[in-house]
Protein backbone atom coordinates (compact mmCIF):
# COMPACT_ATOMS: atom_id res chain seq x y z
CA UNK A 1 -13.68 -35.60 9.67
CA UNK A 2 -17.54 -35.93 11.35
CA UNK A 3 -17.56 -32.13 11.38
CA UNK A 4 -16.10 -31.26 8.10
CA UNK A 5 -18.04 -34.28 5.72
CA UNK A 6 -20.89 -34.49 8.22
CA UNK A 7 -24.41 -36.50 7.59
CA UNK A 8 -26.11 -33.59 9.39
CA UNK A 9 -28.89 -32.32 7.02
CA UNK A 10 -30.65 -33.50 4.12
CA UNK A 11 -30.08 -33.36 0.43
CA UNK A 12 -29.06 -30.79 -1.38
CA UNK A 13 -31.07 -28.19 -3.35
CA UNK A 14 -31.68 -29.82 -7.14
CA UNK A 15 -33.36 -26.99 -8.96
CA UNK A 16 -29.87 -25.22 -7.59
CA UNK A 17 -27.57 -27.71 -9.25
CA UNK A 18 -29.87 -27.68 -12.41
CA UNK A 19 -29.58 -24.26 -13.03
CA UNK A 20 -25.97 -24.15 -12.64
CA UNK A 21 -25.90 -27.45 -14.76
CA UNK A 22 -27.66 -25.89 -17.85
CA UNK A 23 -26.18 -21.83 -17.88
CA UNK A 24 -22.29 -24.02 -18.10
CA UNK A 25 -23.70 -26.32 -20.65
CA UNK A 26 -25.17 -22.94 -22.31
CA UNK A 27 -21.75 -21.14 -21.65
CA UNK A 28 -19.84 -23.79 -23.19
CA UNK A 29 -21.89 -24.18 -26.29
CA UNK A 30 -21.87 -20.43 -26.75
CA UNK A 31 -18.21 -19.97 -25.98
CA UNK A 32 -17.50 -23.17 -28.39
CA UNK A 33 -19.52 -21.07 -31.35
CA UNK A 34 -17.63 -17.39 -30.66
CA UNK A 35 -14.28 -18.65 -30.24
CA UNK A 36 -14.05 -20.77 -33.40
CA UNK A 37 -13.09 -18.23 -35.96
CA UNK A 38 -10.56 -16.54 -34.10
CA UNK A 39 -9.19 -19.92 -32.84
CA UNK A 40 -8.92 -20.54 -36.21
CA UNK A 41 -6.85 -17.76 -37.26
CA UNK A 42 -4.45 -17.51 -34.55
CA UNK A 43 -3.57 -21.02 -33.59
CA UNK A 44 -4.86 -22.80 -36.67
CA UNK A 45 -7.76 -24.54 -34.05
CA UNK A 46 -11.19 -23.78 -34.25
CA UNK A 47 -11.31 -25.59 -30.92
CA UNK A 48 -8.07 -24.02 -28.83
CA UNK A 49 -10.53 -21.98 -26.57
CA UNK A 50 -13.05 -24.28 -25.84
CA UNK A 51 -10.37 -26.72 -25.05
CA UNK A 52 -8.38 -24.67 -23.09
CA UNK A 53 -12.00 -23.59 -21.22
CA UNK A 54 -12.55 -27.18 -20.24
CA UNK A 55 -9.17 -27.71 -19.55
CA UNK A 56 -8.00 -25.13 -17.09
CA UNK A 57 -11.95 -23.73 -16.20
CA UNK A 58 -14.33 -26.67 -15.84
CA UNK A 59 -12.29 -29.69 -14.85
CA UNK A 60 -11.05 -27.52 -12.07
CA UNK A 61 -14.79 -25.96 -11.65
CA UNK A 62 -16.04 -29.38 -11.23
CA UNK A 63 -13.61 -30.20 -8.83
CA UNK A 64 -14.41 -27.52 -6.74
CA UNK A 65 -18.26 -27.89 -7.33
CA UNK A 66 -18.11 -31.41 -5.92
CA UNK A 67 -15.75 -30.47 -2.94
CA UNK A 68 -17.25 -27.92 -1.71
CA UNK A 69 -21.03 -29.67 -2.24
CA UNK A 70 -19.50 -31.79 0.42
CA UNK A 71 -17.36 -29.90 2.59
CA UNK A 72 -19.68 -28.42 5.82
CA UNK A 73 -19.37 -24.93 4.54
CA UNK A 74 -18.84 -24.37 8.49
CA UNK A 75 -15.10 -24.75 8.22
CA UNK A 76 -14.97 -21.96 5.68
CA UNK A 77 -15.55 -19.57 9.17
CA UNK A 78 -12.84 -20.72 11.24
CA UNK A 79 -10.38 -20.28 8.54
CA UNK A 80 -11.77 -16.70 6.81
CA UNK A 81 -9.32 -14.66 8.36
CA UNK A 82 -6.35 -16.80 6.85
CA UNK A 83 -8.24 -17.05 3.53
CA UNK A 84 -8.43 -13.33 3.35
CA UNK A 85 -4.20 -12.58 4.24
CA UNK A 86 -3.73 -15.43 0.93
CA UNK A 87 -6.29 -13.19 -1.16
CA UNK A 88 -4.99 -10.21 -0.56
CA UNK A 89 -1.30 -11.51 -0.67
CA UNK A 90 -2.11 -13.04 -4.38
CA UNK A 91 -3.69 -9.84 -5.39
CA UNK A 92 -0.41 -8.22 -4.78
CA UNK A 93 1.36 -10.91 -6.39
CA UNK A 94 0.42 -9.15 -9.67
CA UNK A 95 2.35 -6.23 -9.43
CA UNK A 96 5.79 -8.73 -8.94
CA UNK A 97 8.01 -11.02 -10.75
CA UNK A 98 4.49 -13.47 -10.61
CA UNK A 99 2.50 -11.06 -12.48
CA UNK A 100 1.41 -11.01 -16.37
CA UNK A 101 0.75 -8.09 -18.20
CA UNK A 102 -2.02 -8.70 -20.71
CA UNK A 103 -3.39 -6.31 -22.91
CA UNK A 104 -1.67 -3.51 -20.43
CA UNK A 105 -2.92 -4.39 -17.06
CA UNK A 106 -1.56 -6.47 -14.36
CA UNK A 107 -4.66 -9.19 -13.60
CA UNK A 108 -2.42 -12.40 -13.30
CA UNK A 109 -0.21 -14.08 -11.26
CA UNK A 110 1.56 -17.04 -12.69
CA UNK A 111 2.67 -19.85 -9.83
CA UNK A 112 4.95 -22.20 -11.60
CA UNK A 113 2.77 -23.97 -14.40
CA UNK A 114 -0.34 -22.27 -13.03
CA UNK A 115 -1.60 -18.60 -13.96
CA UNK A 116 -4.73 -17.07 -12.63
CA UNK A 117 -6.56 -13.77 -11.83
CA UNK A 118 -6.48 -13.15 -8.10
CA UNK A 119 -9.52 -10.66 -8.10
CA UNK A 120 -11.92 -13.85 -9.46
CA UNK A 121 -10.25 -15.70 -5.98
CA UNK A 122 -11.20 -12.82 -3.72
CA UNK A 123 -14.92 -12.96 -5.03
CA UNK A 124 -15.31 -16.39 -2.74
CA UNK A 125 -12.54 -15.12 -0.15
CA UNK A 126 -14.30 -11.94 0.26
CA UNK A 127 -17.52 -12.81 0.67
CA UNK A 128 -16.52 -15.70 3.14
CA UNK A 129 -14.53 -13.19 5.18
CA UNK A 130 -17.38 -10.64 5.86
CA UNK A 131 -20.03 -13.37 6.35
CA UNK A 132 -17.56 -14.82 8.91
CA UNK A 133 -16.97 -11.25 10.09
CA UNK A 134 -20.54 -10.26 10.54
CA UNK A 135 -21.76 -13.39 11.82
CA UNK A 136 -19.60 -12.80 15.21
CA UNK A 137 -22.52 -13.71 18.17
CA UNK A 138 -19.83 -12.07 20.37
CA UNK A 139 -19.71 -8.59 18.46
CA UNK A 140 -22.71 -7.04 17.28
CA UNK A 141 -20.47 -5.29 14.51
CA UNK A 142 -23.52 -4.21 12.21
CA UNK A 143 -24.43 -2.27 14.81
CA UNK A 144 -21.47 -0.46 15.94
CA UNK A 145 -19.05 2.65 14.41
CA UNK A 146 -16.24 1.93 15.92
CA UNK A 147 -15.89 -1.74 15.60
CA UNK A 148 -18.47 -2.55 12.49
CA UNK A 149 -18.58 0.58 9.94
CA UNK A 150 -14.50 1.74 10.48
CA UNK A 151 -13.29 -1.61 10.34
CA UNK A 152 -15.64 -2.48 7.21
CA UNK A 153 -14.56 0.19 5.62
CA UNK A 154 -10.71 0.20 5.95
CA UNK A 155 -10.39 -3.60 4.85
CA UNK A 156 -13.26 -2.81 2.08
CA UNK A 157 -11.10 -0.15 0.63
CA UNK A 158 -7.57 -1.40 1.05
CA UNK A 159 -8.72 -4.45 -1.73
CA UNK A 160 -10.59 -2.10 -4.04
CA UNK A 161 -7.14 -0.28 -3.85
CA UNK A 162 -5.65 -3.16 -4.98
CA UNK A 163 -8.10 -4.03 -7.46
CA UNK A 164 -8.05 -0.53 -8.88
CA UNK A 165 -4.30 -0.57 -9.16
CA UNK A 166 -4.59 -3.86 -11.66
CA UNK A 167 -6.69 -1.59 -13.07
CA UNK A 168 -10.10 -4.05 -12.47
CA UNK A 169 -12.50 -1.10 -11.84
CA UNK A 170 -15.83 -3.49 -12.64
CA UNK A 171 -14.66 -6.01 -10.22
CA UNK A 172 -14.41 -3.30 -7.48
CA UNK A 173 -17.92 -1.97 -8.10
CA UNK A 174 -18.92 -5.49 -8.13
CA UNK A 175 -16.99 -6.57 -4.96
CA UNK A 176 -18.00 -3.67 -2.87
CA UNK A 177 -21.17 -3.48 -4.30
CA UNK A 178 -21.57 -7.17 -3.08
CA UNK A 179 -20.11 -6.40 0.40
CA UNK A 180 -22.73 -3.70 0.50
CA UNK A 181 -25.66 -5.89 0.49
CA UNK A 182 -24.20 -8.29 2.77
CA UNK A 183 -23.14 -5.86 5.00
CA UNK A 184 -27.00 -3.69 5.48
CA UNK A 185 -29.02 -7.48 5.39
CA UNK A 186 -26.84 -8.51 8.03
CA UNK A 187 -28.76 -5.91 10.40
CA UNK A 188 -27.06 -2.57 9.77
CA UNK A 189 -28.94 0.51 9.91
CA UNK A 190 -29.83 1.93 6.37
CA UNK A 191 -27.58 4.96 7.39
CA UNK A 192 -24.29 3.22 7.72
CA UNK A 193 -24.24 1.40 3.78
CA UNK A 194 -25.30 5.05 2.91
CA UNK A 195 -21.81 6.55 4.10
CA UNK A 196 -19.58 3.74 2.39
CA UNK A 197 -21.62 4.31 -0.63
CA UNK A 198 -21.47 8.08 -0.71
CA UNK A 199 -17.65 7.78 -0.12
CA UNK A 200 -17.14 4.70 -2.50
CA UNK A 201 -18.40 6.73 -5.09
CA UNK A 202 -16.82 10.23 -4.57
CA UNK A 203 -13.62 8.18 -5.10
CA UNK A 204 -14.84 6.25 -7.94
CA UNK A 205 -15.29 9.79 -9.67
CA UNK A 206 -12.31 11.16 -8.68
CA UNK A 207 -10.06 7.75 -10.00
CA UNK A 208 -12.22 7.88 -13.32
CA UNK A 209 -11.87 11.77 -13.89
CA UNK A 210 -7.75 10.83 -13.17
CA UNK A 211 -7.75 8.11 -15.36
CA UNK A 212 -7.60 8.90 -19.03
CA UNK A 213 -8.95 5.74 -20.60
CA UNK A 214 -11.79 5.55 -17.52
CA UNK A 215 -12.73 9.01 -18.47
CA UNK A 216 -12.97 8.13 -22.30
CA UNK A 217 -15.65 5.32 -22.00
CA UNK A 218 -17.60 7.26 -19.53
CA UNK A 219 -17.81 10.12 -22.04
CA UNK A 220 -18.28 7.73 -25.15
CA UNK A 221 -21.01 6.15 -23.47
CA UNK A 222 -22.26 9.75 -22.31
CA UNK A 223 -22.34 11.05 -26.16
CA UNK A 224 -22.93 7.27 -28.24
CA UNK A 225 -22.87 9.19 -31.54
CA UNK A 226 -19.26 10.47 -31.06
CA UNK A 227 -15.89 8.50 -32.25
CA UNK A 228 -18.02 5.63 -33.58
CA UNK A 229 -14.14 4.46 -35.15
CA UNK A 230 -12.69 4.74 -31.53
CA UNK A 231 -13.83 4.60 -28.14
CA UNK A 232 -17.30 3.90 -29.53
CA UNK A 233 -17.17 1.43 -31.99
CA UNK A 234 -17.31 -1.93 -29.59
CA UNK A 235 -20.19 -0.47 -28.11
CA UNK A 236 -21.76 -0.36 -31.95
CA UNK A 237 -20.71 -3.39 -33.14
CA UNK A 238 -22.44 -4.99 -30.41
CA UNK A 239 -25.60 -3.16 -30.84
CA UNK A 240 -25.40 -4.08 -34.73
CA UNK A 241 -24.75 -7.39 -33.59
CA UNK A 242 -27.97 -7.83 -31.03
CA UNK A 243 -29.85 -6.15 -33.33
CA UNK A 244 -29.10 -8.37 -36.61
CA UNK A 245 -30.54 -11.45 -34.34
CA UNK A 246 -33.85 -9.91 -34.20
CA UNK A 247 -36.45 -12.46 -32.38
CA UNK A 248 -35.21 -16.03 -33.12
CA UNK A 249 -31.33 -15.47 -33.88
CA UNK A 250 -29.69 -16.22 -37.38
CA UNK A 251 -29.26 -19.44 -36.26
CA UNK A 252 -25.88 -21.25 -33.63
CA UNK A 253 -22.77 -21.02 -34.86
CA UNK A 254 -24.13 -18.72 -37.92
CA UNK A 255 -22.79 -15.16 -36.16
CA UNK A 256 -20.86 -12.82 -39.28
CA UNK A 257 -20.05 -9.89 -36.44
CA UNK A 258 -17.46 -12.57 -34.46
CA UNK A 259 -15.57 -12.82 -37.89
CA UNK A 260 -14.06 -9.09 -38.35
CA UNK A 261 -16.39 -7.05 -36.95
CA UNK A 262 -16.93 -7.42 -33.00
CA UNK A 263 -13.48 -6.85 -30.84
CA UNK A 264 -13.31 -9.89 -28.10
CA UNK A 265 -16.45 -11.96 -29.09
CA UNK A 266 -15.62 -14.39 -26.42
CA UNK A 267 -14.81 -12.62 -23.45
CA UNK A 268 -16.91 -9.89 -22.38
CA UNK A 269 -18.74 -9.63 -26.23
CA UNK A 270 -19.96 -13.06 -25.79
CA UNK A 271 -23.49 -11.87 -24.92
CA UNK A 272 -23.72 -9.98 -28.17
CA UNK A 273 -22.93 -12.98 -29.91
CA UNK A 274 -25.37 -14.97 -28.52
CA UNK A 275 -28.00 -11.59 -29.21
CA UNK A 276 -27.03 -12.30 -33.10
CA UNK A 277 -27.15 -15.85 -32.92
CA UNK A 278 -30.11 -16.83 -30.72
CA UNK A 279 -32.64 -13.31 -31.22
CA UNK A 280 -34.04 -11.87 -28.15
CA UNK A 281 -35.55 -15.72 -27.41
CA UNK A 282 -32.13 -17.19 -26.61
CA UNK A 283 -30.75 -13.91 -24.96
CA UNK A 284 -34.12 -13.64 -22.84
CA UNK A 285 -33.55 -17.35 -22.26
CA UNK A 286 -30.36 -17.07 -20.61
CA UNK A 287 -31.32 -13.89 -18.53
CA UNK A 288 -34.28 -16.10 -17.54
CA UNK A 289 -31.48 -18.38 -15.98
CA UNK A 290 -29.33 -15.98 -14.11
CA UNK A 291 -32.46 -14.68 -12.74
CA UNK A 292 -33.52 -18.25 -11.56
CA UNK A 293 -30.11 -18.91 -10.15
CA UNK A 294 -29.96 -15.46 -8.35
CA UNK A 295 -33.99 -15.89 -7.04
CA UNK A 296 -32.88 -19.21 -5.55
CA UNK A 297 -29.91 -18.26 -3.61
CA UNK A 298 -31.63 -15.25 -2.08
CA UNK A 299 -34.78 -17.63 -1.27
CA UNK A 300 -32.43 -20.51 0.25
CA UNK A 301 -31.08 -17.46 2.23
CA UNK A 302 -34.25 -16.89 3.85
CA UNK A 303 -34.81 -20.37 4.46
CA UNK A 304 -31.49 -20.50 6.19
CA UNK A 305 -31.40 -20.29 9.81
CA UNK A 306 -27.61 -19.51 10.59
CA UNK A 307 -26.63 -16.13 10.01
CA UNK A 308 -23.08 -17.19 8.04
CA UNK A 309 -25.14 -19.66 5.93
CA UNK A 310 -27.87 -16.48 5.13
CA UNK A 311 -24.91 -14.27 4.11
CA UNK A 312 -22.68 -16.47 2.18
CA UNK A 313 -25.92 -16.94 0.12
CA UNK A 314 -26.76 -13.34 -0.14
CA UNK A 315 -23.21 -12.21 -1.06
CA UNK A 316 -22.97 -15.37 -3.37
CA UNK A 317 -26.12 -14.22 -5.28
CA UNK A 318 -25.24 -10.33 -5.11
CA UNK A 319 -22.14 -10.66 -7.20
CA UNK A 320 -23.72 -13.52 -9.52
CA UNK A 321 -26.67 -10.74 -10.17
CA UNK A 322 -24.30 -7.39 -10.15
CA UNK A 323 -22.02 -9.56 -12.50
CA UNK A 324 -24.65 -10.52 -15.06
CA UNK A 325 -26.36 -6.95 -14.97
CA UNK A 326 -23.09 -5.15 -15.49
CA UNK A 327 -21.75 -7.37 -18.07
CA UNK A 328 -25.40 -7.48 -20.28
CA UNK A 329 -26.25 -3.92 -19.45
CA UNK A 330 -22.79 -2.58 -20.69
CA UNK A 331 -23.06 -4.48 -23.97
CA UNK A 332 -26.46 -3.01 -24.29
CA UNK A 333 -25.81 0.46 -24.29
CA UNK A 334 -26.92 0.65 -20.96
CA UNK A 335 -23.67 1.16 -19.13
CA UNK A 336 -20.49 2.16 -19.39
CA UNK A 337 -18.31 -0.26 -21.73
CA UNK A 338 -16.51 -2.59 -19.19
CA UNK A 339 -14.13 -5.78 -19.05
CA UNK A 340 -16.23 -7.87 -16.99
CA UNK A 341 -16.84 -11.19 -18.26
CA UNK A 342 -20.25 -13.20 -18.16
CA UNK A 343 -20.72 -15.44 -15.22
CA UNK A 344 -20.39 -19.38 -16.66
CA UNK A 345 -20.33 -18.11 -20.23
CA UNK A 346 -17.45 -15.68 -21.22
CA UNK A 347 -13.93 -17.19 -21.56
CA UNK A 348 -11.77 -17.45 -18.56
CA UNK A 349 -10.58 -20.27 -17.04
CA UNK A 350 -10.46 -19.02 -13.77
CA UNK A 351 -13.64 -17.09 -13.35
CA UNK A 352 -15.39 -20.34 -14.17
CA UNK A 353 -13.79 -22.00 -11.73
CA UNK A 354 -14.04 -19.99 -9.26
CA UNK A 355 -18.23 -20.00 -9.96
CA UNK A 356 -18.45 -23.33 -10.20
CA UNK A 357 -16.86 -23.73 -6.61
CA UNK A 358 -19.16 -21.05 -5.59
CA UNK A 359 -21.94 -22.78 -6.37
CA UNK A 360 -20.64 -25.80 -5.01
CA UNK A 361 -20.83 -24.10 -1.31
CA UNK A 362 -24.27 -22.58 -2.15
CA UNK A 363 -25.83 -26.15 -2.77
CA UNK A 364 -23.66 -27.71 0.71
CA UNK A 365 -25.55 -24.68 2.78
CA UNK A 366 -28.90 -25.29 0.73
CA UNK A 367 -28.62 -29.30 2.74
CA UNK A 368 -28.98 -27.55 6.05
CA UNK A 369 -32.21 -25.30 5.55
């Protein structure tokens, strides 16, 4: 037990847990306030989401906040390989008996009482693999074609096949886009990111142009003024919605576009929501803290001396950053409409989990800097 729930170290890194304290206190409140209406109508409970949030998202967040704050985040290595057959194993699981089909695509698995989204799972499992991976003193892998960029690449694009298939096309640009990072800071040459890249996103084109409802939001959000009824009008309604908050917001709880107007105000909507009810102080406010919380892991990365340490950091805050920037950006107008939720904010039981837990390793590596 000495080397799992060692002493080694010091304390962990406050200003860390703080700023993951405060964005899942401000997640909660602003789920709490977009939810209520259509809890409401549909279940005759203005507080069935939030309840089902805290439920199923932060008691087992917490959990795995305060497990992983104390397990050595060294026994994550010498299982990553097994960790990454489960992932990928439970992100086929979807397309069997144990999948769901909501709202026409194949995201969950359900495993007797329990139902989940394996892609949120293989956000920690694939991250932990490639640190684990990279980190080899034996193999100088970020270095090498045969056994670094080939091998990268293969188990890289046999999950964003999966992923694709669910269809979860943010998560793969997120994912990869992640794995990236990690992959060049670990030491690779500039050239070799480059390739995956240029590859990555000749077959992101080609899926999209394939893929009639891919192809639809890319050319809505090419030509904004077209089909403002159709493919464009959640992308309107959300710009109505950040606009109507102006500086100071019309005030918590007071949002009219959640009611009727605005299609999935608490999943990946709730940002316009919070545009409407908090003005551009609140919304600047809560970029302010992803920014903090992204800043810090990258900084406790360079302050870590062990290479797996350095990357788990660097991957954690990659997708915490690509997350946040996809989801605000897309509700902005910015980029391409999208299904990927806020990180600590947006309903999901599972994603907040799974970013709780996250964190949780990100503050155990922050006690050996």
């Amino acid at each position: 037990m000495k080397n799992i729930f060692g002493k080694k170290g010091h304390g962990p890194d406050y200003f860390l847990i703080a700023v993951v304290f405060l964005l899942t206190i401000f997640g909660l409140a602003m789920l709490s306030s977009a939810s209520s209406d259509l809890g409401k109508s549909k279940f005759n409970d203005s507080y069935y989401f939030i309840r089902h949030q805290i439920y199923f998202g932060l008691s087992l967040g917490i959990a795995g906040f305060l497990i992983a704050m104390k397990l050595n985040y060294q026994a994550y290595k010498k299982i990553a390989f097994v960790l990454l057959i489960i992932g990928i194993i439970f992100l086929a699981l979807v397309f069997t008996k144990f999948g769901l089909n909501v709202r026409n695509t194949s995201r969950w698995a359900r495993l007797g009482p329990l139902s989940f989204q394996p892609a949120e799972l293989m956000k920690i499992i694939y991250i932990v693999y490639l640190a684990a991976w990279l980190s080899n003193s034996r193999m100088k892998r970020e270095k090498n074609i045969t056994e670094g960029l080939l091998p990268f690449g293969l188990f890289s694009g046999f999950i964003a096949a999966l992923l694709l298939l669910q269809p979860a096309t943010s998560t793969v640009v997120i994912l990869m886009g992640a794995g990236l990072v990690v992959y060049f800071l670990s030491g690779a040459s500039w050239k070799y990111p480059l390739i995956i890249m240029g590859a990555g996103a000749l077959i992101l084109a080609l899926v999209i142009y394939a893929t009639p409802y891919r192809r639809a939001r890319v050319l809505g959000f090419l030509n904004k003024n077209s089909d403002s009824q159709g493919i464009n009008y959640h992308l309107d309604q959300a710009l109505i919605a950040i606009g109507a908050g102006r500086v100071w917001g019309v005030g918590y709880g007071q949002s009219t576009s959640k009611l009727n107007y605005l299609p999935t105000p608490m999943d990946d909507s709730i940002f316009a929501v919070t545009g409407e009810e908090l003005g551009f102080v609140g919304s600047a406010g809560l970029i302010a803290l992803f920014a903090m919380l992204t800043f810090r892991l990258f900084w406790l990365a360079k302050e870590t001396r062990d290479k797996f340490g350095r990357l788990l950091l660097i991957g954690f805050g990659t997708i915490i950053a690509f997350q946040s920037i996809v989801n605000i950006s897309a509700i902005s107008g910015v980029l391409p409409l999208t299904g990927v939720p806020l990180p600590f904010v947006s309903y999901g039981g599972t994603a907040l989990a799974i970013f709780l837990t996250m964190s949780g390793i990100a503050v155990n590596i922050s006690k050996y800097t």
